[in-house]
C-alpha atoms as a PDB file:
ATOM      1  CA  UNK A   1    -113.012-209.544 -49.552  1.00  0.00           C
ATOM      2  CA  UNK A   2    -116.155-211.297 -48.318  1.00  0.00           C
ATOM      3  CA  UNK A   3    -119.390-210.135 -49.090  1.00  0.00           C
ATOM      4  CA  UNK A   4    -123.246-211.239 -48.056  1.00  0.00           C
ATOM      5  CA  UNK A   5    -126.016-209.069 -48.488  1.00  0.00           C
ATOM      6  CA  UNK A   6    -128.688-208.265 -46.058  1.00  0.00           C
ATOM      7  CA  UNK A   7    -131.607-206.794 -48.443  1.00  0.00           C
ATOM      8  CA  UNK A   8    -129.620-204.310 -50.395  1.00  0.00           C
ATOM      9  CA  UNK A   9    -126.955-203.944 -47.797  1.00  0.00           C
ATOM     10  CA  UNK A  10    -123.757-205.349 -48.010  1.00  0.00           C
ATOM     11  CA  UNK A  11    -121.345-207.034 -45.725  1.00  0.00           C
ATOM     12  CA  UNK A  12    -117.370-206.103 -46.614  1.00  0.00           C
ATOM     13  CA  UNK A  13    -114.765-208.065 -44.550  1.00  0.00           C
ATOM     14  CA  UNK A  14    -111.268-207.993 -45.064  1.00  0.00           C
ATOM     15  CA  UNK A  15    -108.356-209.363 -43.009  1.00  0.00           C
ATOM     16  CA  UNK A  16    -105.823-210.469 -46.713  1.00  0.00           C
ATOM     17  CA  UNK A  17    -103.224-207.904 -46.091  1.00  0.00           C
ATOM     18  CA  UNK A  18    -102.058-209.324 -42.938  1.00  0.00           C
ATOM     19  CA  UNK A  19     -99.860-206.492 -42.471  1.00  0.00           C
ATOM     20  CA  UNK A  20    -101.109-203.427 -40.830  1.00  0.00           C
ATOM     21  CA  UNK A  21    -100.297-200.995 -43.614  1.00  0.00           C
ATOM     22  CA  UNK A  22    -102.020-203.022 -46.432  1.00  0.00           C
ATOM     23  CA  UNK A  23    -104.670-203.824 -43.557  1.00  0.00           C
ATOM     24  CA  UNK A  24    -105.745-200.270 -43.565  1.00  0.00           C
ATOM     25  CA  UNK A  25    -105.513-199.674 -46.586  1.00  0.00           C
ATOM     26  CA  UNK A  26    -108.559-202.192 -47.392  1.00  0.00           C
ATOM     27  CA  UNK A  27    -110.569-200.518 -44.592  1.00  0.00           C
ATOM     28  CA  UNK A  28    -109.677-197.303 -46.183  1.00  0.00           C
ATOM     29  CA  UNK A  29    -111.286-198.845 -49.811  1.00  0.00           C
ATOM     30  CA  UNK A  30    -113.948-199.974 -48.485  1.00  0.00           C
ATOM     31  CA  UNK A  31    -114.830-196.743 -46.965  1.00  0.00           C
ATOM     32  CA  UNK A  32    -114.533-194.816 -50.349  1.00  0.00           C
ATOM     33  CA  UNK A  33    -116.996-197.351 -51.392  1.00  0.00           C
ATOM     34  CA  UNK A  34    -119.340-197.217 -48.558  1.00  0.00           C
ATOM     35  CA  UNK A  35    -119.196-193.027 -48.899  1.00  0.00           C
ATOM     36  CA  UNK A  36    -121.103-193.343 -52.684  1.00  0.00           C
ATOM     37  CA  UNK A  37    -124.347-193.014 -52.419  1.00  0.00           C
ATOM     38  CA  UNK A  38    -124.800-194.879 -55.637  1.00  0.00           C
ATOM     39  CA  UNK A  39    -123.729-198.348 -54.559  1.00  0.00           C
ATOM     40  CA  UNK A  40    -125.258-200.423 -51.782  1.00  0.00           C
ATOM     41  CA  UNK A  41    -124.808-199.653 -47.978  1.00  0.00           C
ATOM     42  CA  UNK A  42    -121.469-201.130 -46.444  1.00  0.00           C
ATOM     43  CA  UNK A  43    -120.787-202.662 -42.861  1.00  0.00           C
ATOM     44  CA  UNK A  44    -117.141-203.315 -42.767  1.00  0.00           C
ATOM     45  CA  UNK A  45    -115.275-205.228 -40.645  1.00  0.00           C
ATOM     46  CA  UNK A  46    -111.935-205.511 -39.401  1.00  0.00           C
ATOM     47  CA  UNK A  47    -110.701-209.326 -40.044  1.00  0.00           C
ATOM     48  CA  UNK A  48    -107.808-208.728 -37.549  1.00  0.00           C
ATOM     49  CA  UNK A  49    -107.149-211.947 -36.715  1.00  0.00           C
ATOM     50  CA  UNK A  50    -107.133-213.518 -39.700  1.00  0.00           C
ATOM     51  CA  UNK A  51    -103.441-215.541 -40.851  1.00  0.00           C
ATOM     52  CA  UNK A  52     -99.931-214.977 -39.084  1.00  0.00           C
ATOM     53  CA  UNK A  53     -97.845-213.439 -41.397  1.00  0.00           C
ATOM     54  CA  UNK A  54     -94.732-215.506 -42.663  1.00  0.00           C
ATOM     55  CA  UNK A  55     -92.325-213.736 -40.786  1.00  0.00           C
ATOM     56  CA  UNK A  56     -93.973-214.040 -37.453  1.00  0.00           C
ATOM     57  CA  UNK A  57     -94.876-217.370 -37.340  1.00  0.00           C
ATOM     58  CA  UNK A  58     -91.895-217.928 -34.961  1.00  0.00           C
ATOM     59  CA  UNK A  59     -92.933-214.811 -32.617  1.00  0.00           C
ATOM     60  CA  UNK A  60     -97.085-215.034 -32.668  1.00  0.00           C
ATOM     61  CA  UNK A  61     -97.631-213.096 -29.545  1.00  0.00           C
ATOM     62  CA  UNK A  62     -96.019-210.570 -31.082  1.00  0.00           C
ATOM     63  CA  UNK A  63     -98.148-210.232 -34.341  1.00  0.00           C
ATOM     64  CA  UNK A  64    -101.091-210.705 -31.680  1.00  0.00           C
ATOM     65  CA  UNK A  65    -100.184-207.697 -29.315  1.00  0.00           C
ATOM     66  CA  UNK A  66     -99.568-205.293 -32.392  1.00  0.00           C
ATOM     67  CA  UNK A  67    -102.892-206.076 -33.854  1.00  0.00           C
ATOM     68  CA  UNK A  68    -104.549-205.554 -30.877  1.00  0.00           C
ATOM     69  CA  UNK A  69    -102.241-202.719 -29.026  1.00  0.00           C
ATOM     70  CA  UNK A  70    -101.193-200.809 -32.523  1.00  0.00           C
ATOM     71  CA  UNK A  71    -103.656-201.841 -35.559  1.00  0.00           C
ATOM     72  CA  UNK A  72    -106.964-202.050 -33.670  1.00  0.00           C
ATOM     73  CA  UNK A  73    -107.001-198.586 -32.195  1.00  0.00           C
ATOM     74  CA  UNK A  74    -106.005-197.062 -35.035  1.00  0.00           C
ATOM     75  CA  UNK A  75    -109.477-198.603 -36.988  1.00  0.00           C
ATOM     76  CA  UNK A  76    -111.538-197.549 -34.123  1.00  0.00           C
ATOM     77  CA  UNK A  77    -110.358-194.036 -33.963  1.00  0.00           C
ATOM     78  CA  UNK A  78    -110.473-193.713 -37.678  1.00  0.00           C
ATOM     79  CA  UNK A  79    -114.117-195.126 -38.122  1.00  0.00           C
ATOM     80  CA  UNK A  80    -113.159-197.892 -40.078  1.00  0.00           C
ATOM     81  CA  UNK A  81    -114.879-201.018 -39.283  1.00  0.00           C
ATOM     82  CA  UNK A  82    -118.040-201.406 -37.086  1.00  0.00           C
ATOM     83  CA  UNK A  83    -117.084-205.065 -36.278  1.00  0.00           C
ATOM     84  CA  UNK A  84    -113.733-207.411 -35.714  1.00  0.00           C
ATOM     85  CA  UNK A  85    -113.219-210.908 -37.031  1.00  0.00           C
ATOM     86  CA  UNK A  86    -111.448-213.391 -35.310  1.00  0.00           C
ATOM     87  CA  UNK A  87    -110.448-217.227 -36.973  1.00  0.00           C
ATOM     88  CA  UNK A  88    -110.496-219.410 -34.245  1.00  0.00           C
ATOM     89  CA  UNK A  89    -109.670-222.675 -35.003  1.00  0.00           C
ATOM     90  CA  UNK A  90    -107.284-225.903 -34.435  1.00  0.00           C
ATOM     91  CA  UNK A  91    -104.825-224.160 -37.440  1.00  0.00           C
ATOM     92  CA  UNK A  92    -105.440-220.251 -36.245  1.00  0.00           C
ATOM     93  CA  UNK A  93    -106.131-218.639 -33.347  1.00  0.00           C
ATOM     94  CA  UNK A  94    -106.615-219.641 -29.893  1.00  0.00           C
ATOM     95  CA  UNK A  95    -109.523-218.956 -28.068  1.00  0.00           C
ATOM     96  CA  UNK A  96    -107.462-217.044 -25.564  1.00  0.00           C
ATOM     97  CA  UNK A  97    -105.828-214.727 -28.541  1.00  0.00           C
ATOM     98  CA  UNK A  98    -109.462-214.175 -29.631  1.00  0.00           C
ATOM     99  CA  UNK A  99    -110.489-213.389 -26.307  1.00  0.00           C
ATOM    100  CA  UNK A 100    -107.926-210.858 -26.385  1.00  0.00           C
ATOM    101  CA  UNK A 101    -108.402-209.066 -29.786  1.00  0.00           C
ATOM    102  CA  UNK A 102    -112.091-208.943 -28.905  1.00  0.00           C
ATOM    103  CA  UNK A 103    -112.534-207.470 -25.467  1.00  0.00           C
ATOM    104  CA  UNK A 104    -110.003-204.670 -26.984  1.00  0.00           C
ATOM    105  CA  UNK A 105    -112.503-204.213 -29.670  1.00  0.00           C
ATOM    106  CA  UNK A 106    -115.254-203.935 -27.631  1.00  0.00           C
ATOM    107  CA  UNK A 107    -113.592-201.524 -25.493  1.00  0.00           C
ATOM    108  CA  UNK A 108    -113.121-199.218 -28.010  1.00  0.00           C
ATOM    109  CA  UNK A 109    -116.331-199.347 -29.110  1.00  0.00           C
ATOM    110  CA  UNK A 110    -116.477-202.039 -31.795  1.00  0.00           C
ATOM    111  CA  UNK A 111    -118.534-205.082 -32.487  1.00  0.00           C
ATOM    112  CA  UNK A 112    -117.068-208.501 -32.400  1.00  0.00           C
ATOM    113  CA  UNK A 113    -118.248-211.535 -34.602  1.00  0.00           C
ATOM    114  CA  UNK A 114    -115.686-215.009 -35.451  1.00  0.00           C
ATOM    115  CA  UNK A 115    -114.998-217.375 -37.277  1.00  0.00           C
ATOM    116  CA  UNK A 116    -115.684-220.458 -35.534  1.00  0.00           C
ATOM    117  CA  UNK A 117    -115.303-224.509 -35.880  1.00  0.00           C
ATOM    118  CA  UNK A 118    -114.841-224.896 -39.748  1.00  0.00           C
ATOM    119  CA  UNK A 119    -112.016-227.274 -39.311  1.00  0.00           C
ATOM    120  CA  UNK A 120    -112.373-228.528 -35.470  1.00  0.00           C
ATOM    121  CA  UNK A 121    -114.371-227.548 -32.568  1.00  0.00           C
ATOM    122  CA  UNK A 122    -112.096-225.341 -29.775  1.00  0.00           C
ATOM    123  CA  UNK A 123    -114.644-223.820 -27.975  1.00  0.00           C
ATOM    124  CA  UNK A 124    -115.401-221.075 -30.226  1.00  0.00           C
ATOM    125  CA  UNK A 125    -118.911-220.856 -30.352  1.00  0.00           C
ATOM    126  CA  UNK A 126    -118.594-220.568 -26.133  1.00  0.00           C
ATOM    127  CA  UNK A 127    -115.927-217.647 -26.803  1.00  0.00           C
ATOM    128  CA  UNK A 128    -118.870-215.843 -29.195  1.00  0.00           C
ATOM    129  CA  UNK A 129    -121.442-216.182 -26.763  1.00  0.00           C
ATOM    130  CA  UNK A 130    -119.196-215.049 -23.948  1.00  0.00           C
ATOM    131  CA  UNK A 131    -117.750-212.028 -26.244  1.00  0.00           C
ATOM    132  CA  UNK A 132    -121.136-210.997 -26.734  1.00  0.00           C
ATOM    133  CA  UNK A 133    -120.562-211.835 -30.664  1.00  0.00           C
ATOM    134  CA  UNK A 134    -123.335-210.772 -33.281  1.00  0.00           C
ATOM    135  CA  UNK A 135    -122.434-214.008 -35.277  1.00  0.00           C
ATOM    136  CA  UNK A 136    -120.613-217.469 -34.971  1.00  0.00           C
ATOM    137  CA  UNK A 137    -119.531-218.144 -38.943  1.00  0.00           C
ATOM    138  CA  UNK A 138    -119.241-221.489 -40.249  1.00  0.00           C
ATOM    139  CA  UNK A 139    -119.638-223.853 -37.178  1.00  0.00           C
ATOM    140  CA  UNK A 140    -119.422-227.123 -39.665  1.00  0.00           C
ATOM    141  CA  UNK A 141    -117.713-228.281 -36.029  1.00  0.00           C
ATOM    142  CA  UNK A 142    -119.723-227.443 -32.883  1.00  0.00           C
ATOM    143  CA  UNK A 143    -121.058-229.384 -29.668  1.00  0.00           C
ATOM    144  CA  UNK A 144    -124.064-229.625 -27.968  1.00  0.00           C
ATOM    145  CA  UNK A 145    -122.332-227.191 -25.299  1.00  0.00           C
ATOM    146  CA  UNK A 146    -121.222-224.853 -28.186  1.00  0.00           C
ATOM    147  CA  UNK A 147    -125.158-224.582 -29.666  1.00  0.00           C
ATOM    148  CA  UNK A 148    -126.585-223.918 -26.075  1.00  0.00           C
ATOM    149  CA  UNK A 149    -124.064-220.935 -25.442  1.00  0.00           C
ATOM    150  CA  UNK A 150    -125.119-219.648 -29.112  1.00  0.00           C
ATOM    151  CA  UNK A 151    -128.503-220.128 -28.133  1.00  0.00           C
ATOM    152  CA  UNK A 152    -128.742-218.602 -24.832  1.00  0.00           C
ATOM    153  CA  UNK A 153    -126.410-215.365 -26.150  1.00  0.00           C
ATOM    154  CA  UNK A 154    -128.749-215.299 -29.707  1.00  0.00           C
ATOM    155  CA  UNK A 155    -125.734-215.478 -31.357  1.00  0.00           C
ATOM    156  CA  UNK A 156    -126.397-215.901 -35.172  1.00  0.00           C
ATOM    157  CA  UNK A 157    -125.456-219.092 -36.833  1.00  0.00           C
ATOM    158  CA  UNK A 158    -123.412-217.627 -40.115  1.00  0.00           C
ATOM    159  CA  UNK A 159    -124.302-220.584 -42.506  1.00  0.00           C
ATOM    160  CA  UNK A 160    -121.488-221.026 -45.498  1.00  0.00           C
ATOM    161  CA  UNK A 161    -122.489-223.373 -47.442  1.00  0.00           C
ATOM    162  CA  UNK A 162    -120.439-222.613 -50.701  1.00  0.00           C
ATOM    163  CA  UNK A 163    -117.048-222.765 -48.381  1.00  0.00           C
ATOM    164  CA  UNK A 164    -117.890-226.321 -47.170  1.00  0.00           C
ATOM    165  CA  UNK A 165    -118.838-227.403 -50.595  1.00  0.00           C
ATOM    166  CA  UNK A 166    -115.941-226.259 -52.064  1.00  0.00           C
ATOM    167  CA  UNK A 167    -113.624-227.893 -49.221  1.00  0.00           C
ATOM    168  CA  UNK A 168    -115.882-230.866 -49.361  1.00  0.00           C
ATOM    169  CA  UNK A 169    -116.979-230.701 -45.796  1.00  0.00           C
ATOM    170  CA  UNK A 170    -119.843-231.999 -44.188  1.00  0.00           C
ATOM    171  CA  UNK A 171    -122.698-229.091 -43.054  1.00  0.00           C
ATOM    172  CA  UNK A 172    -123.065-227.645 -39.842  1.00  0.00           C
ATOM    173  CA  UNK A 173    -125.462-229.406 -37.549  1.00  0.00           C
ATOM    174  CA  UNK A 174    -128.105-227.151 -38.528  1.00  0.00           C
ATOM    175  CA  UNK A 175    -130.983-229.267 -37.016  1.00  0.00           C
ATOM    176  CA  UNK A 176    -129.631-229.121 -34.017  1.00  0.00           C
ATOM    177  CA  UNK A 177    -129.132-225.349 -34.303  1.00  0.00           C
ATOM    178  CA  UNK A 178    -132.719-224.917 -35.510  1.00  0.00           C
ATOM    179  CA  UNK A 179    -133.871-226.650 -32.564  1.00  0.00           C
ATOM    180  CA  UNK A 180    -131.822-224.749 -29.544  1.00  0.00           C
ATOM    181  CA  UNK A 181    -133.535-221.714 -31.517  1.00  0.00           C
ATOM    182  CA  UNK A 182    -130.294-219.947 -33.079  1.00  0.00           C
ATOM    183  CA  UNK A 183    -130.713-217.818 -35.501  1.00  0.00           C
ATOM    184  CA  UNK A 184    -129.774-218.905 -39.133  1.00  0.00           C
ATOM    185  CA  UNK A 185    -128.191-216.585 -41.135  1.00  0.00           C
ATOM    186  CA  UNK A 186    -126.976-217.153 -45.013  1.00  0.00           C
ATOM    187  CA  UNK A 187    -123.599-215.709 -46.703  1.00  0.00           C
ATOM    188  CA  UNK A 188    -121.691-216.076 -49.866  1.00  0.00           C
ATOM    189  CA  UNK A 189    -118.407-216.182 -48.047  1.00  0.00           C
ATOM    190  CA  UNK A 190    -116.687-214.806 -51.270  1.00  0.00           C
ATOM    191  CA  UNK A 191    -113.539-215.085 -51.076  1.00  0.00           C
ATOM    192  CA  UNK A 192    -110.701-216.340 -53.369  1.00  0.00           C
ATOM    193  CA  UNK A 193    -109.909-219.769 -51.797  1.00  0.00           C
ATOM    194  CA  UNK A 194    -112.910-221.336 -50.853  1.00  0.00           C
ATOM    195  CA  UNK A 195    -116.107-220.074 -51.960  1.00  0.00           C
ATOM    196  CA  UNK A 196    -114.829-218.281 -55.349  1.00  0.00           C
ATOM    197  CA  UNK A 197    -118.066-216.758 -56.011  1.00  0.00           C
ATOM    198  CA  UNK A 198    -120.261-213.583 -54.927  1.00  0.00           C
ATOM    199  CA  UNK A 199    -123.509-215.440 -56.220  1.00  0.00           C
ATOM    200  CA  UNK A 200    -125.745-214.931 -52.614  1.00  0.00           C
ATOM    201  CA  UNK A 201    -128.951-216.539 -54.817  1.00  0.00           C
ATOM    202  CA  UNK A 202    -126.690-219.816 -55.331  1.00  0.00           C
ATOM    203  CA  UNK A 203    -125.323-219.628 -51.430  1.00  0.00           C
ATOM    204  CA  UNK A 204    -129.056-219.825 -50.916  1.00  0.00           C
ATOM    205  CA  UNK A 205    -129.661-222.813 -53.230  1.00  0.00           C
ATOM    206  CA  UNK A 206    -127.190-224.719 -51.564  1.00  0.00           C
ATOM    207  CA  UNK A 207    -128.225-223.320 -48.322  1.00  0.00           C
ATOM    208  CA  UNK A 208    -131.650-225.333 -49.213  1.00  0.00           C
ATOM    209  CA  UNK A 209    -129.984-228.477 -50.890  1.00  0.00           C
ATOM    210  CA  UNK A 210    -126.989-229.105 -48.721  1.00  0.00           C
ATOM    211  CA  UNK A 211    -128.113-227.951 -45.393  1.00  0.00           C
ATOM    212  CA  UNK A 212    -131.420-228.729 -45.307  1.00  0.00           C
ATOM    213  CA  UNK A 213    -132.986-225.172 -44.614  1.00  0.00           C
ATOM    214  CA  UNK A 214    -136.388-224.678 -46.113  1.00  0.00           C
ATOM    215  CA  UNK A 215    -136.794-221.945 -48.471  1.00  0.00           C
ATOM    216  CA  UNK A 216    -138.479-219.101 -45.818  1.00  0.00           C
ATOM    217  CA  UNK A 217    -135.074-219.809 -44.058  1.00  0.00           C
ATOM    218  CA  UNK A 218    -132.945-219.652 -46.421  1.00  0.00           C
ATOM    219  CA  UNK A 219    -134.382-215.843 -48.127  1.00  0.00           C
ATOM    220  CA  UNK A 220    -134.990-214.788 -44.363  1.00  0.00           C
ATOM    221  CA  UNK A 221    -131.158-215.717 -43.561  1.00  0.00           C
ATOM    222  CA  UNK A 222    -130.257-213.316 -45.978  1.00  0.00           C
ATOM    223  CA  UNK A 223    -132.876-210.625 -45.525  1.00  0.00           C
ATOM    224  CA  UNK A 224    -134.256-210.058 -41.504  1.00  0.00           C
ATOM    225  CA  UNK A 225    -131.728-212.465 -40.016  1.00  0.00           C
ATOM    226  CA  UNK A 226    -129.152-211.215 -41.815  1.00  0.00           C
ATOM    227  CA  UNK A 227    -129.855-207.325 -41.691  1.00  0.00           C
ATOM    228  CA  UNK A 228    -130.238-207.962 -37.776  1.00  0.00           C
ATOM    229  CA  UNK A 229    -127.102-209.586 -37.381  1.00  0.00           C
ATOM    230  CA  UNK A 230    -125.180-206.966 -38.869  1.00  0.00           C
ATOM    231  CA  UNK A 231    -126.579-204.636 -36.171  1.00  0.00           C
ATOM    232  CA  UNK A 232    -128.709-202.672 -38.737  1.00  0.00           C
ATOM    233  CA  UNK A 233    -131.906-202.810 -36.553  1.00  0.00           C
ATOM    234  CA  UNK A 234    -135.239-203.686 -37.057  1.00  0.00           C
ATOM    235  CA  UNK A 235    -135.877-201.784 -40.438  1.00  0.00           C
ATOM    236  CA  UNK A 236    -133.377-203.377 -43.155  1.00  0.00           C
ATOM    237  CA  UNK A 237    -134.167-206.943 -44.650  1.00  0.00           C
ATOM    238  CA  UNK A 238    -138.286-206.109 -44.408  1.00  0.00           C
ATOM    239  CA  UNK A 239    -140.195-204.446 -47.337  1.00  0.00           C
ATOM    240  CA  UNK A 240    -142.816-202.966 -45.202  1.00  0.00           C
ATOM    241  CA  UNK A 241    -144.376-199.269 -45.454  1.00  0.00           C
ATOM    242  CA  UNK A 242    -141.964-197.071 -43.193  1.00  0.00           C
ATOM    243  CA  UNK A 243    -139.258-199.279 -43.285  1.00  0.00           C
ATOM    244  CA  UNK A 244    -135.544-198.489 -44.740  1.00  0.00           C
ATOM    245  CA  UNK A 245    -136.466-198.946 -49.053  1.00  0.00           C
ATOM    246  CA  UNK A 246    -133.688-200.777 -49.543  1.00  0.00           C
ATOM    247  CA  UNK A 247    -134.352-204.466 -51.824  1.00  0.00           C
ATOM    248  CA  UNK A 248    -133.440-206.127 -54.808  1.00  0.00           C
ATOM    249  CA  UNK A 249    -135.995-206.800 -57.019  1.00  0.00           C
ATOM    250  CA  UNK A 250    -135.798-209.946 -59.629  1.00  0.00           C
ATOM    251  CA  UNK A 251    -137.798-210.601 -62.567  1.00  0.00           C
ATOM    252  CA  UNK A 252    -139.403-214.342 -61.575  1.00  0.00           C
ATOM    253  CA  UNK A 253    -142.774-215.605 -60.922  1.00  0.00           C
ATOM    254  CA  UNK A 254    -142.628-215.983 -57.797  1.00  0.00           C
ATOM    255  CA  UNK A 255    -139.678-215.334 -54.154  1.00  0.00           C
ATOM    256  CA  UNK A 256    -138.355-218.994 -53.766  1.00  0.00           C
ATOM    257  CA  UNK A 257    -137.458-219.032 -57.520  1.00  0.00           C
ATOM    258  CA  UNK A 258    -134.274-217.375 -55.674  1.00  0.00           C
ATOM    259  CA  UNK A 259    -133.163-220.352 -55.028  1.00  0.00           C
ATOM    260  CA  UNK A 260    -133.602-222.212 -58.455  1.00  0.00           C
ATOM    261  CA  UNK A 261    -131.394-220.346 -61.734  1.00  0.00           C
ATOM    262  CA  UNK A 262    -128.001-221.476 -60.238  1.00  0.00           C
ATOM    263  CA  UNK A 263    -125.337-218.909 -61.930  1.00  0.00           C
ATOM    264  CA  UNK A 264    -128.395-216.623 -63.720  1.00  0.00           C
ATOM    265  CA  UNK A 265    -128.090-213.195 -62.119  1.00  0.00           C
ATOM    266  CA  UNK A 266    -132.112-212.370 -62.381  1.00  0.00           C
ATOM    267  CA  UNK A 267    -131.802-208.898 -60.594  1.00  0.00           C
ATOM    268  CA  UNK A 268    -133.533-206.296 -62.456  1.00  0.00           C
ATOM    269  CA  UNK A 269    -133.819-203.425 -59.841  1.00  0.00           C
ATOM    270  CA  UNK A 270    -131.836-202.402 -56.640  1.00  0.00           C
ATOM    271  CA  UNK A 271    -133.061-199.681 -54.395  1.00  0.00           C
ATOM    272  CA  UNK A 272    -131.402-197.850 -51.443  1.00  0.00           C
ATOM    273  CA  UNK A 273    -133.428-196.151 -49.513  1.00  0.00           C
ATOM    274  CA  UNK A 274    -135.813-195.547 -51.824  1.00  0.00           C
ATOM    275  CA  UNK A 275    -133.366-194.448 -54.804  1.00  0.00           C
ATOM    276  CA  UNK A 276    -133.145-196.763 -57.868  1.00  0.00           C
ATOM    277  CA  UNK A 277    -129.309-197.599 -57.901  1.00  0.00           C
ATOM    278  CA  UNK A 278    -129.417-200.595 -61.036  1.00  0.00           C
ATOM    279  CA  UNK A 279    -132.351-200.690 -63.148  1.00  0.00           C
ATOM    280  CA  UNK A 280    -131.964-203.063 -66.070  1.00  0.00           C
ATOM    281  CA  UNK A 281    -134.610-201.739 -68.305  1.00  0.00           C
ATOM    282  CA  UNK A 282    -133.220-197.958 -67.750  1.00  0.00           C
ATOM    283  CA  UNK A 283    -136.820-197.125 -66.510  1.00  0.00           C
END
């Protein structure tokens, strides 16, 4: 399960069950969790592409065409993503599989956004902007060619930085990105392998230390950027009178201190849409 946060919001990926029984069956969770009003918003999405299963490794084109003939239909007509996920990379899938599993998804009415380039660049970040993609995640490996098609689509830039530190990677070219004007957005990319953590505040600080982003960057990669990204529109990830009332609230002097008490969880209040959801002091 992967989760970022876009003001209150919150970003639910899943793509671990590989089969499509198990597959749906996460979709399925996550909608009992998106239905309570109580917990923060959820935008799932359907990490179809994700691994080959052992026992298809042999016949891939086969695991493909039932993900995208028999699995991805079956989300769509059941309402249970709003986006795909594709990994496309040297080790997973080819931009031509990708290419596949999205237009499907778009065709049935689905949002597409990949993984791209955390290992090797294969001309993912062109595949994003070409699948009309709401974001390009990781990109620790993309060319000049890559950056202009992100730029020129405003495909979001899904910055990771707790996966590459954990893998020991270099960061994304993020100068580079800043300059072609793509949008920077900032994630957690929790997940059990390589960024073991749900921390968003300490994805931020290492947003700021490792990547270079200044600190209006880094809180507006996980607030405006972030909420627009996930196709929530122009009223999430803004506190501003007639605007969704959905924040977190923290008890520090002042916003960038965000990105300062690494592993301190300083939230004291979480609204959605107006209703207090976690208050610490039980006010």
């Amino acid at each position: 399960l992967d989760r970022s946060s876009a003001a209150s919001d919150v970003y639910k990926r899943q793509g671990y069950g590989l089969l499509p029984d198990l597959e749906l069956r996460q979709l399925e969770a996550i909608a009992r969790a998106g239905a309570d009003p109580t917990l923060p918003a959820v935008v799932p999405t359907f990490l179809g592409l994700h691994a080959i299963p052992v026992e298809d490794r042999e016949h891939r084109d086969r695991y493909v065409t039932r993900v995208v003939d028999e699995v991805l239909p079956r989300v769509a007509e059941k309402g249970l993503a709003k986006f795909v996920d594709a990994y496309v990379d040297a080790n997973a899938f080819t931009v031509e599989e990708a290419r596949r599993f999205a237009r499907r998804a778009k065709a049935l009415g689905l949002g597409v956004r990949l993984h791209v380039g955390q290992f090797a660049d294969v001309g993912g970040a062109e595949l994003a902007a070409d699948t009309g993609a709401l974001s390009a995640d990781h990109l620790e490996h993309v060319s000049a060619k890559g950056i202009a098609a992100l730029a020129s689509a405003r495909v979001a830039a899904g910055l990771l930085p707790l996966a590459s530190f954990t893998l020991g990677q270099s960061p994304p070219p993020v100068a580079e990105l800043r300059r072609a004007g793509v949008p920077l957005v900032v994630a957690s990319d929790a997940n059990p392998g390589t960024a073991p953590t749900e921390s968003l505040p300490l994805a931020l600080a290492f947003a700021v230390r490792s990547y270079g982003l200044s600190p209006d960057e880094a809180i507006l990669g996980a607030t405006r950027h972030a909420a627009k990204c996930l196709g929530l529109g122009e009223t999430k990830g803004v506190v501003r009178e007639g605007y969704d009332a959905d924040f977190a609230a923290y008890e520090w002097p002042h916003e960038t201190c965000i990105l300062q008490p690494w592993g301190t969880p300083g939230t004291y209040l979480v609204i959605r849409q107006g209703r207090v959801l976690h208050d610490v002091a039980g006010r």
